[in-house]
Protein backbone atom coordinates (compact mmCIF):
# COMPACT_ATOMS: atom_id res chain seq x y z
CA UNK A 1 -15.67 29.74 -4.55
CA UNK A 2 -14.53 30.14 -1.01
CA UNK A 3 -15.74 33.19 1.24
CA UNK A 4 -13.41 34.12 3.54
CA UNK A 5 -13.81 36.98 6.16
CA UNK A 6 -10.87 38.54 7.41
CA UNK A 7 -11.98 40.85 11.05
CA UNK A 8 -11.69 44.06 11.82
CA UNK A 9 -9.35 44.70 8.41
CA UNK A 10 -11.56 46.88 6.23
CA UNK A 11 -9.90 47.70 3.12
CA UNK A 12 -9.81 51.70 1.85
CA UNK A 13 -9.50 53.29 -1.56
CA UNK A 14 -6.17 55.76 -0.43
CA UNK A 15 -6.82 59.20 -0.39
CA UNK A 16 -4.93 61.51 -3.54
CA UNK A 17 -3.39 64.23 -1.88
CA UNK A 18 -0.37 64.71 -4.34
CA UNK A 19 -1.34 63.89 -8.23
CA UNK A 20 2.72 64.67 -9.09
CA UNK A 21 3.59 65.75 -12.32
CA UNK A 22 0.21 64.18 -14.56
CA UNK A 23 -1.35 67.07 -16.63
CA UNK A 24 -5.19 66.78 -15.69
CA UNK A 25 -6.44 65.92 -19.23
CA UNK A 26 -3.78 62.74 -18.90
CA UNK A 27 -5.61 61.41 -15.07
CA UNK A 28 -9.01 62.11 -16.80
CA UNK A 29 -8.15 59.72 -19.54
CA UNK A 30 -6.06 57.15 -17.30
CA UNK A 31 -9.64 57.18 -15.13
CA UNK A 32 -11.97 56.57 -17.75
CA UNK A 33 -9.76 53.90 -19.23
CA UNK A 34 -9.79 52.32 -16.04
CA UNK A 35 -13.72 52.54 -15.19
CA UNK A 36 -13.88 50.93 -18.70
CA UNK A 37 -11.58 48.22 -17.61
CA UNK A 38 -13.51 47.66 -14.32
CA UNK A 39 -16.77 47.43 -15.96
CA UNK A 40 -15.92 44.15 -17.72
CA UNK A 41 -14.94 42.66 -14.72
CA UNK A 42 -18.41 43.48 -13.10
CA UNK A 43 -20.15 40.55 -15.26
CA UNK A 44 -23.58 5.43 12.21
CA UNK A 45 -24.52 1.75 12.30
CA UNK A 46 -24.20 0.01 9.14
CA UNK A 47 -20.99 1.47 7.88
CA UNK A 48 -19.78 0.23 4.50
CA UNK A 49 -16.75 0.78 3.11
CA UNK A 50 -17.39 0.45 -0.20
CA UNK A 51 -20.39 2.66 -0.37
CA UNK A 52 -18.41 5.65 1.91
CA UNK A 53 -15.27 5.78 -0.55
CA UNK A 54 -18.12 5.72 -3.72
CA UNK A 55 -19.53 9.04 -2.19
CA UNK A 56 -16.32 10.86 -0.91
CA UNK A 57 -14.67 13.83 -3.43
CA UNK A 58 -12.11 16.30 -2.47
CA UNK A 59 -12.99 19.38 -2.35
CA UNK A 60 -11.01 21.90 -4.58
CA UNK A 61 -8.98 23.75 -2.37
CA UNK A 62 -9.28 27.14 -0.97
CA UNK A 63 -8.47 30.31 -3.24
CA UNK A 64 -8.50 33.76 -2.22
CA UNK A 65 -9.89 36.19 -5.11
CA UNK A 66 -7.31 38.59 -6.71
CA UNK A 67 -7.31 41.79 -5.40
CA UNK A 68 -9.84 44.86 -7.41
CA UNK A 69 -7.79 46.69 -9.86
CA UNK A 70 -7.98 50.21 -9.16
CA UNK A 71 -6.28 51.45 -12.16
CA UNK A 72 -4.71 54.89 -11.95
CA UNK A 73 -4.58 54.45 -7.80
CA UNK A 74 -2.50 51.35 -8.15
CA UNK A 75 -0.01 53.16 -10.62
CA UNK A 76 0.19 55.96 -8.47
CA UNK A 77 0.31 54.41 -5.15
CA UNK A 78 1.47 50.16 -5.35
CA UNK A 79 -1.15 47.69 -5.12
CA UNK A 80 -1.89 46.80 -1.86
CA UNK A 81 -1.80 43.50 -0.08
CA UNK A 82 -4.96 41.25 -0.37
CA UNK A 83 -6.35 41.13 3.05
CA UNK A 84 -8.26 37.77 1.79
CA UNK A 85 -4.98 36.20 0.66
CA UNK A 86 -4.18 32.59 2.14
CA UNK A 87 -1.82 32.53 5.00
CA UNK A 88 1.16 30.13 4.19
CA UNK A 89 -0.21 27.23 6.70
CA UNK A 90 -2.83 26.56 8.83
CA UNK A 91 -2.45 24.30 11.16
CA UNK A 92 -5.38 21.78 12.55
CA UNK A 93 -5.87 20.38 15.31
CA UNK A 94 -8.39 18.06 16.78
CA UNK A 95 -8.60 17.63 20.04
CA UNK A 96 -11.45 15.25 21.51
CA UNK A 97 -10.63 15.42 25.36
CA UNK A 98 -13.70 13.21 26.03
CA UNK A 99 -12.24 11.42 27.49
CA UNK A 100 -9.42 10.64 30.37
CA UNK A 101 -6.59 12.76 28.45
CA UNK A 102 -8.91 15.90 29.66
CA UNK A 103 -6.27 17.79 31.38
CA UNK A 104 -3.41 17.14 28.56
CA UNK A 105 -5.89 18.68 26.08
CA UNK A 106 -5.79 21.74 28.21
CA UNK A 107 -2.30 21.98 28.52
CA UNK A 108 -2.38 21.37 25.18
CA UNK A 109 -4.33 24.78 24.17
CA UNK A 110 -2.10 26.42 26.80
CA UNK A 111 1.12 25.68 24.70
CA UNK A 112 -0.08 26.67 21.86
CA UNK A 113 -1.42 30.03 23.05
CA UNK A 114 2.36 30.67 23.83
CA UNK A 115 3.13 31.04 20.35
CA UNK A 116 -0.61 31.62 18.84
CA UNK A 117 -1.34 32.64 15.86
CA UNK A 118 0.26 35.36 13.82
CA UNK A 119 -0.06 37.11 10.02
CA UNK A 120 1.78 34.63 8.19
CA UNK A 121 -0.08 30.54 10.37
CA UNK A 122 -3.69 29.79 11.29
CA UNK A 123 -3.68 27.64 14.27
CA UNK A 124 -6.90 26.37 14.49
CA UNK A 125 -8.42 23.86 16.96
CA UNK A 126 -11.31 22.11 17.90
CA UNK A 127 -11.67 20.75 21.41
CA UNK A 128 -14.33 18.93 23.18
CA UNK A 129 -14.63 18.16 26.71
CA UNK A 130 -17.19 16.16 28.78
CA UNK A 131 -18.21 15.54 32.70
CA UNK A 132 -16.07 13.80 34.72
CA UNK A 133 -12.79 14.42 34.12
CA UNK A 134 -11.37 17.81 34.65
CA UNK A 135 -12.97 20.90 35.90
CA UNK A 136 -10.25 23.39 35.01
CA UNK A 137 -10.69 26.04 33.25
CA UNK A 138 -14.28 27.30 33.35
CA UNK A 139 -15.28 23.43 33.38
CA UNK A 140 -17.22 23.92 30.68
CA UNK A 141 -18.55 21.07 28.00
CA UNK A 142 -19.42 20.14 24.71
CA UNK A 143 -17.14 21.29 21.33
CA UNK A 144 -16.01 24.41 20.29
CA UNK A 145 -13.52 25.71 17.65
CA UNK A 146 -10.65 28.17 18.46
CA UNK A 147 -8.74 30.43 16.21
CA UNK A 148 -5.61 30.12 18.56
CA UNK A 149 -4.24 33.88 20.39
CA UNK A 150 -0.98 34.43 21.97
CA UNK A 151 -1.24 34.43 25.62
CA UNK A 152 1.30 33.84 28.43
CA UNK A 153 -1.13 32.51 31.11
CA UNK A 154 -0.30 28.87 31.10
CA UNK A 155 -3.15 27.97 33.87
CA UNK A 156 -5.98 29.52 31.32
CA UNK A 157 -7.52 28.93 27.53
CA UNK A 158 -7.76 32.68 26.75
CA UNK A 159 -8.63 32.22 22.70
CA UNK A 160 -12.28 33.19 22.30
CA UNK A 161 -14.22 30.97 20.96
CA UNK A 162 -15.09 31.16 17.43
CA UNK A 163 -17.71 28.62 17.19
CA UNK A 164 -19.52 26.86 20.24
CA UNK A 165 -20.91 23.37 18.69
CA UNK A 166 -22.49 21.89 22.08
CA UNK A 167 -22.48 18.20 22.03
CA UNK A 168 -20.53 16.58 18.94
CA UNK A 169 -19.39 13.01 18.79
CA UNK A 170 -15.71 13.42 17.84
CA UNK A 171 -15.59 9.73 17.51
CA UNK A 172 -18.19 9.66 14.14
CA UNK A 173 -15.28 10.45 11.35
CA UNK A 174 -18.00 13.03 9.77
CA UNK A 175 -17.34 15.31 12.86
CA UNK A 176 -13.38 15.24 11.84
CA UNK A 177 -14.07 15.73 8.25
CA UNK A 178 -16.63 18.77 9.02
CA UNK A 179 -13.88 20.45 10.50
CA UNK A 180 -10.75 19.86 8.37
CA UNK A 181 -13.63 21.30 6.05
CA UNK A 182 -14.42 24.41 7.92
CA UNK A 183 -11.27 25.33 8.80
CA UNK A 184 -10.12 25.41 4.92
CA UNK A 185 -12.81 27.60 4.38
CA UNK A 186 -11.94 29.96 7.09
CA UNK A 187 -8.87 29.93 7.55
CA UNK A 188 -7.19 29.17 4.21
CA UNK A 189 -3.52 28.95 3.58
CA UNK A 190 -1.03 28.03 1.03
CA UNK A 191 -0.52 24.64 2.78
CA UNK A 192 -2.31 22.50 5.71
CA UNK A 193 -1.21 20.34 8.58
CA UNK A 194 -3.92 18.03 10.26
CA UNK A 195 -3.26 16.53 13.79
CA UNK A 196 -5.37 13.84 15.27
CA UNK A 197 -4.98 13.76 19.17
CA UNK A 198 -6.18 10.89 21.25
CA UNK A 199 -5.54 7.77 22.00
CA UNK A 200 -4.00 5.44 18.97
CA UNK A 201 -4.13 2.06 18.77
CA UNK A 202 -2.63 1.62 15.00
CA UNK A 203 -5.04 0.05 12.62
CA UNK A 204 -7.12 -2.07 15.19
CA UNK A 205 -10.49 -1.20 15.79
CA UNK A 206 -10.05 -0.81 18.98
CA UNK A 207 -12.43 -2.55 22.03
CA UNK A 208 -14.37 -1.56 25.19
CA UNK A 209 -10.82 -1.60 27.05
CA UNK A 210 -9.45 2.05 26.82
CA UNK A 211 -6.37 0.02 27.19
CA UNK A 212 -6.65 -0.87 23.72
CA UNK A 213 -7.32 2.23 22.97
CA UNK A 214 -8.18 3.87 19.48
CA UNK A 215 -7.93 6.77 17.43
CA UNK A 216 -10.44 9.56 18.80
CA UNK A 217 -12.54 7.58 21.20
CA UNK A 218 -15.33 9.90 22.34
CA UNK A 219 -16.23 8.10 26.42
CA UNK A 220 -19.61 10.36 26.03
CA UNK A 221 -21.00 8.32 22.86
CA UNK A 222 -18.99 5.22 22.85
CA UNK A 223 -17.38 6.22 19.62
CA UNK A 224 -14.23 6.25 17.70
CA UNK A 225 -12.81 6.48 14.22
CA UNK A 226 -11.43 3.22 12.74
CA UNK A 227 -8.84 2.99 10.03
CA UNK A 228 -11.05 3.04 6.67
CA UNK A 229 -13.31 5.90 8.58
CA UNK A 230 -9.56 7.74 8.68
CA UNK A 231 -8.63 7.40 5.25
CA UNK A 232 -12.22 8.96 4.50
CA UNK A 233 -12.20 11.74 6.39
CA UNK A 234 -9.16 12.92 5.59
CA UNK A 235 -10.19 12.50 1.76
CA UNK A 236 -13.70 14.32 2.01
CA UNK A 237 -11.74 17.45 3.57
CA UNK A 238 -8.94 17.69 0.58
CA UNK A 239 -5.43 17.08 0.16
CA UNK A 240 -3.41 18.05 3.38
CA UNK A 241 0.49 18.79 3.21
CA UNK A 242 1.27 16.99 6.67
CA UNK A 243 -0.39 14.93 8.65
CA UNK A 244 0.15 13.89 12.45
CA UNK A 245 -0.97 11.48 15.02
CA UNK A 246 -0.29 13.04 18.64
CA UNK A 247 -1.89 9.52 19.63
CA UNK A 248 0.06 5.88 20.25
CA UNK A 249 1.02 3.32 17.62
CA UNK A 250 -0.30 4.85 14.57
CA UNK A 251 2.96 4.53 12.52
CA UNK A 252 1.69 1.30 10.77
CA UNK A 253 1.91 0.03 7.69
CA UNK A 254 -1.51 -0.68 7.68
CA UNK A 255 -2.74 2.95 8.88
CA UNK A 256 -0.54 4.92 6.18
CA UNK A 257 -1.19 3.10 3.13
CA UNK A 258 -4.79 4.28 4.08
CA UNK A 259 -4.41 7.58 4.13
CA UNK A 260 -1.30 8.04 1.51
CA UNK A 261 -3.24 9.63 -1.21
CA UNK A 262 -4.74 12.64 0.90
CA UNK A 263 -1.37 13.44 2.21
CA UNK A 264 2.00 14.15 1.40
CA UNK A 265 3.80 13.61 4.80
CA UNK A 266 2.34 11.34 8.17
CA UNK A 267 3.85 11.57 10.96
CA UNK A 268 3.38 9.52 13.88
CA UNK A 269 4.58 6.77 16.34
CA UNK A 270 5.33 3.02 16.63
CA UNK A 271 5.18 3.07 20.56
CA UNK A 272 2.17 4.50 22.53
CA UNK A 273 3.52 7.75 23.17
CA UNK A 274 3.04 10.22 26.87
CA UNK A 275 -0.61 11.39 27.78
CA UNK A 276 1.37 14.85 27.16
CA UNK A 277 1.93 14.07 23.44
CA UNK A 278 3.07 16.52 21.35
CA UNK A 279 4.91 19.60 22.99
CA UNK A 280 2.84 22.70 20.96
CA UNK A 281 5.47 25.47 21.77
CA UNK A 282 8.19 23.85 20.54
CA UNK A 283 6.83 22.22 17.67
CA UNK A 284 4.72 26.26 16.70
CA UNK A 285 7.30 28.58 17.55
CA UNK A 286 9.95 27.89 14.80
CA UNK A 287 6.65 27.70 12.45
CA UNK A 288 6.03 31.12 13.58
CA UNK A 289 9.14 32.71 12.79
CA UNK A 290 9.85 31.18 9.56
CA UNK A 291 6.49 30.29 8.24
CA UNK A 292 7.72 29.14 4.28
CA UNK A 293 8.77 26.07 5.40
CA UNK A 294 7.95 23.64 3.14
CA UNK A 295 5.82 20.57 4.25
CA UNK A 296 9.09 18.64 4.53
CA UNK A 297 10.67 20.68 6.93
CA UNK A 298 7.10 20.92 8.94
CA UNK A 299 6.96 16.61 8.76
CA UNK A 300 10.59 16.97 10.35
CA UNK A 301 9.89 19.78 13.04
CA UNK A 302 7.47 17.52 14.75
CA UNK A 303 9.52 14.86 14.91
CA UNK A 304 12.47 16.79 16.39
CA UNK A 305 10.35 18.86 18.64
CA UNK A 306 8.38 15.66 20.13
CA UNK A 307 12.17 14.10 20.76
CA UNK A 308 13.68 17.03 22.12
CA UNK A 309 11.35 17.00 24.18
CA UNK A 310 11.25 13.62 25.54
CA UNK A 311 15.08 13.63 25.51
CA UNK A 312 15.38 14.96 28.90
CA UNK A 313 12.14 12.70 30.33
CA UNK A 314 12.64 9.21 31.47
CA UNK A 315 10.63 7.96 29.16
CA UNK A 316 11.33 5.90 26.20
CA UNK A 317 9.52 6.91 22.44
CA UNK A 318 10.26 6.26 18.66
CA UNK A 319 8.92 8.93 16.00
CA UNK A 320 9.02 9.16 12.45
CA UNK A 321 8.06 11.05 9.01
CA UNK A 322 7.20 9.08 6.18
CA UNK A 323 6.61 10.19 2.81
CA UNK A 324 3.62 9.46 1.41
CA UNK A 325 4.13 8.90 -2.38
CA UNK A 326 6.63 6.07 -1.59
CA UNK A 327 3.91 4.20 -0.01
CA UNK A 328 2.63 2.09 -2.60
CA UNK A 329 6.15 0.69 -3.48
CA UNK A 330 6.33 -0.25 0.30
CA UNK A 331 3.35 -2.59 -0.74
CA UNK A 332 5.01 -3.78 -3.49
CA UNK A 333 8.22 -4.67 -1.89
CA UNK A 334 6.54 -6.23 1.56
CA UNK A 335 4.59 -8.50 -1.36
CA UNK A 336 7.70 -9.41 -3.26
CA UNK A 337 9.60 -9.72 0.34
CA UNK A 338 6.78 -12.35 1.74
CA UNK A 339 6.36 -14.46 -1.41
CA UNK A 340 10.29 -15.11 -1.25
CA UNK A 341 9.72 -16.40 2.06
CA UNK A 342 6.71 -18.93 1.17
CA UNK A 343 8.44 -20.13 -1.99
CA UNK A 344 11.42 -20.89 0.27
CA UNK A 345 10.17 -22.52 2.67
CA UNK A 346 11.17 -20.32 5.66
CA UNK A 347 8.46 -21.14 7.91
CA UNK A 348 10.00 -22.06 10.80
CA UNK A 349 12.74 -18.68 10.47
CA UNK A 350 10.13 -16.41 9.85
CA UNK A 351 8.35 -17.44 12.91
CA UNK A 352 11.39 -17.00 14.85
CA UNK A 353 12.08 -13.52 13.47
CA UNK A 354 7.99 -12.50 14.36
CA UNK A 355 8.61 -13.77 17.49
CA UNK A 356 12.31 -12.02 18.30
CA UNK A 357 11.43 -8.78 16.14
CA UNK A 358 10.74 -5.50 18.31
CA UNK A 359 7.54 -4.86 19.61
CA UNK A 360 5.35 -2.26 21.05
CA UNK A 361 2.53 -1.52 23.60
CA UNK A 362 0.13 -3.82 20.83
CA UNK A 363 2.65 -7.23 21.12
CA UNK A 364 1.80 -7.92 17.53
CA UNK A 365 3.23 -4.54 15.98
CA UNK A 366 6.34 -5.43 14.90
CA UNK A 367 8.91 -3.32 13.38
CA UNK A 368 9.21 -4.18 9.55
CA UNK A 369 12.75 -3.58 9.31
CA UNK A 370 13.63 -5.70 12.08
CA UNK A 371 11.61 -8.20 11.05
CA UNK A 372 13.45 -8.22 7.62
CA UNK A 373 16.75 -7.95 9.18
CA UNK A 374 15.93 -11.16 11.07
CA UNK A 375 14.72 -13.08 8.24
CA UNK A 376 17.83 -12.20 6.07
CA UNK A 377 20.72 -13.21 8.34
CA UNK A 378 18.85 -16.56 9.41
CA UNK A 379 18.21 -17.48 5.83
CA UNK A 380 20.67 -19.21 3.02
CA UNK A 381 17.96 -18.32 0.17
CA UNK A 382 19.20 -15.76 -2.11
CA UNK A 383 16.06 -14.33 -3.22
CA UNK A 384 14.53 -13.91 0.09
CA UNK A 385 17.98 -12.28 1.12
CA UNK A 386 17.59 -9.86 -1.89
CA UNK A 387 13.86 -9.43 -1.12
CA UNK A 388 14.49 -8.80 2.12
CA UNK A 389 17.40 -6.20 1.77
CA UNK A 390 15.68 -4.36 -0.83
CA UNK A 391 12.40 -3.70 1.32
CA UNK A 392 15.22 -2.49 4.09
CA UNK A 393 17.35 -0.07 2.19
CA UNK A 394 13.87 1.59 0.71
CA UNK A 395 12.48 2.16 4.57
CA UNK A 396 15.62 3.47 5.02
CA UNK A 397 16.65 5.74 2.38
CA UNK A 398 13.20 6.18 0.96
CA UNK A 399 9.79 5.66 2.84
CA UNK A 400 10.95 6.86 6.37
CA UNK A 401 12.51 10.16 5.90
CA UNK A 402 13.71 11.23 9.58
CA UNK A 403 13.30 8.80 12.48
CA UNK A 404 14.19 9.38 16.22
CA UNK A 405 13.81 7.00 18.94
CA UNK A 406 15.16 6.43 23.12
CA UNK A 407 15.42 3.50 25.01
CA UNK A 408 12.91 2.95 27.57
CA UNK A 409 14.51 2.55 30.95
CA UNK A 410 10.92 0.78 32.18
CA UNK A 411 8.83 1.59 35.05
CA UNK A 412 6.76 -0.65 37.63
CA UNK A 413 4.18 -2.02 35.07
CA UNK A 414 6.50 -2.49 32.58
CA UNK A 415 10.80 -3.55 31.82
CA UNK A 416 13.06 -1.45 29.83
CA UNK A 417 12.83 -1.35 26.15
CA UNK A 418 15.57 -1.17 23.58
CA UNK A 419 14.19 1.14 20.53
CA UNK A 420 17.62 0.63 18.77
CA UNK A 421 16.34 -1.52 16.32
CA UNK A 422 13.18 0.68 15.10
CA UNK A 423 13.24 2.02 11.91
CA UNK A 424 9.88 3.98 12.09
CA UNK A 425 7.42 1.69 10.46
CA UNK A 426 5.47 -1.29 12.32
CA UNK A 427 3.51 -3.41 10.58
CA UNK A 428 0.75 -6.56 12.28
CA UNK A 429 2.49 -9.92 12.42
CA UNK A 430 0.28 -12.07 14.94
CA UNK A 431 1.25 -14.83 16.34
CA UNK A 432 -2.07 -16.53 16.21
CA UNK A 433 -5.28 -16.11 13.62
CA UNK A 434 -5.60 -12.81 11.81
CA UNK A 435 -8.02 -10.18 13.89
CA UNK A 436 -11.31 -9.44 12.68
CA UNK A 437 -11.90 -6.53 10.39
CA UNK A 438 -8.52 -6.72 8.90
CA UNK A 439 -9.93 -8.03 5.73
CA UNK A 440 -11.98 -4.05 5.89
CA UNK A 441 -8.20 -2.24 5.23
CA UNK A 442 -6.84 -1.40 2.15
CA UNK A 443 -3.64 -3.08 2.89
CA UNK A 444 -5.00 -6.15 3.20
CA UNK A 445 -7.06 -5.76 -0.15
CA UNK A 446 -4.17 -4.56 -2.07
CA UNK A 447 -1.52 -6.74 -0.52
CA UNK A 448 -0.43 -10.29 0.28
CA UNK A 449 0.06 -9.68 3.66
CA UNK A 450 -2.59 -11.02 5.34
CA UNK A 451 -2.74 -14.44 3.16
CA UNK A 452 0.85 -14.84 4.16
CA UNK A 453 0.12 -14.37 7.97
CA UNK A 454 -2.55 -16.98 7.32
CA UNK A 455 0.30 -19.27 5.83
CA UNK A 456 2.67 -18.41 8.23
CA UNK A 457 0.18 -19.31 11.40
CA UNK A 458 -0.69 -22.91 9.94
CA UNK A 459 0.67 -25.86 11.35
């Protein structure tokens, strides 16, 4: 049973002042039916995979109790509105700042306090900050958790805090699940959206290098959440309705298929995306005014309000919403797709098409589609250009339900980019031997994939 605690809202029995036109034998009898009626009711190290998804159950998800029947008051008066009734979304977000993204995490709050939270969405957020990066804002450190208020100063967090955590490693995928968790509990709703912001590298585990990046690296502990650790902490905290990464290059086939069956929606990116991420207002606001939006809708909100956004920037992105109970006949497809090729022969063609196929910040993400669509016009094999065109047409129309993308114009580290080609899915085709810990995925233990990278790479 979930508690919830609703403040300052204490619920009163309304006052009679005008019994109408009921005879006072009939009220006595209507009580003392309904007294009757009420008195029935009164009755780290050493992670294994395995042994982690063995342990893990989702937690029934949160119910609000049905408000007391008062009998001859509700007949006279209407029942009134539960104050412990779920909101229609609450919205997560976990923000681990520990890192050099500091300041964006700020800003971050600061957007969404211009919308906040209202009667109908929970936006709920835990932040952490450490020494050494930015000393804004009270320059305070460790974790805390923030039931998000409206407020127009843009150069200030003004939510109170509703729970001051001191140090937590938001790299150890526990710490993620623990809040998903507590935020149910507290804050429960009709439907959830999770967002992960930090750095992304896809489904690599990520190095020393903050260049390589990772999901939720924590610079205080050393820490960060890996792909497996990602499809278990979103498990152990219950089915969500939408998920997003405000962090790069998480749009992979390899990240999704681990995290399909906690979610219905993911939405995320291909390309590394702006230290300023996600643009809170925008994506909040139209939340806030219609809040029965439907999970879909939500999935496609983000992606328009992250574009919109980056429209007008000179910045190149891609962003997508998938859904998640076409993922596991994107496995089946890629598997049919890549056994075409071997039986063929198409060695030397497929090579070419890794090799020409878009790419992003991580040169071995490659978009699937494009990838396919190389394959298929280079080849005179019928079955691998039916294999091929199949696994298209089902990103397409299927898997990826709303995709947006801009060319990069390019910048002094870096040419332009051309993002027409994306489809919003990427997927690891190296060039060389197969990275360590792939084998750990769920991808790779479900699919062919990485045995036909292994026969692709041979001699």
């Amino acid at each position: 049973m979930w508690t919830i605690t609703v403040k300052g809202n204490t619920k009163k029995v309304p006052e009679v002042f005008n019994m109408r036109k009921l005879t006072l034998s009939a009220l006595a009898i209507t009580l003392f039916a309904s007294v009757a009626a009420a008195e029935i009711d009164f009755d780290k190290g050493g992670f294994n995979l395995e042994e982690e998804l063995s342990k893990q159950s989702a937690p029934p998800q949160a119910s609000a109790p049905a408000p007391e029947d008062k009998g001859i008051f509700d007949w006279l008066f209407g029942k009134p509105a539960d104050p412990k009734a779920p909101k229609e979304w609450t919205v997560m977000v976990f923000i681990n700042a520990k890192n050099n993204l500091e300041r964006f995490g700020l800003k971050d709050m600061n957007e969404m306090e211009m919308i906040g939270s209202s009667s109908k969405v929970n936006i709920v957020v835990e932040l952490g900050r450490m020494d050494g990066f930015d000393a804004s804002d009270g320059d305070w450190k460790g974790t805390r958790r923030f039931l998000i208020a409206k407020d127009n100063d843009t150069s200030k967090i003004s939510s109170i805090p509703v729970e001051d955590l001191g140090k937590v490693d938001m790299g150890d995928y526990n710490s993620l699940t623990a809040f998903g968790k507590w935020a149910k509990e507290k804050y429960p709703a009709k439907k959830y959206m999770m967002i992960v912001w930090n750095h992304g590298s896809g489904w690599t585990k990520g190095g020393p290098d903050l260049l390589t990046k990772g999901i939720s690296y924590d610079d205080e502990t050393g820490h960060h959440i890996n792909t497996p650790q990602l499809g278990l902490a979103l498990k152990a905290m219950g089915k969500l309705d939408v998920y997003g990464s405000d962090a790069c290059l998480m749009q992979m086939a390899e990240v999704v298929y681990e995290i399909k069956d906690s979610v219905d929606y993911i939405v995320g990116s291909e390309e590394t995306e702006p230290g300023d991420g996600y643009t809170y207002d925008t994506l909040l606001a139209p939340l806030i005014a219609r809040p029965a939006m439907s999970a879909a809708e939500l999935a496609k909100l983000a992606v328009d309000a992250y574009s919109d956004h980056y429209e007008s920037q000179a910045t190149g992105y891609t962003q997508s919403y998938l859904k998640s109970s076409a993922i596991a006949q994107l496995l089946t497809l890629t598997n049919e797709f890549s056994y075409a090729i071997t039986v063929a022969g198409e060695k030397d063609l497929a090579k070419s098409a890794r090799d020409a196929a878009i790419s992003f910040a991580v040169e071995e993400n490659k978009d699937l589609h494009h990838f396919a669509s190389l394959v298929i016009a280079g080849t005179k094999d019928a079955e691998v250009k039916a294999k091929g065109q199949a696994l298209m047409t089902f990103i397409t129309s299927t898997l990826v339900q709303h995709h947006r993308s801009k060319n990069d114009p390019g910048s002094w580290w870096s040419g332009p980019k051309d993002f027409s080609t994306t489809r919003g899915l990427a997927i690891y085709i190296p060039s060389g031997s197969v990275a360590g810990g792939y084998a750990d995925l769920q991808w790779a233990k479900y699919s062919n994939w990485d045995e036909f990278m292994l026969w692709l790479n041979q001699p």
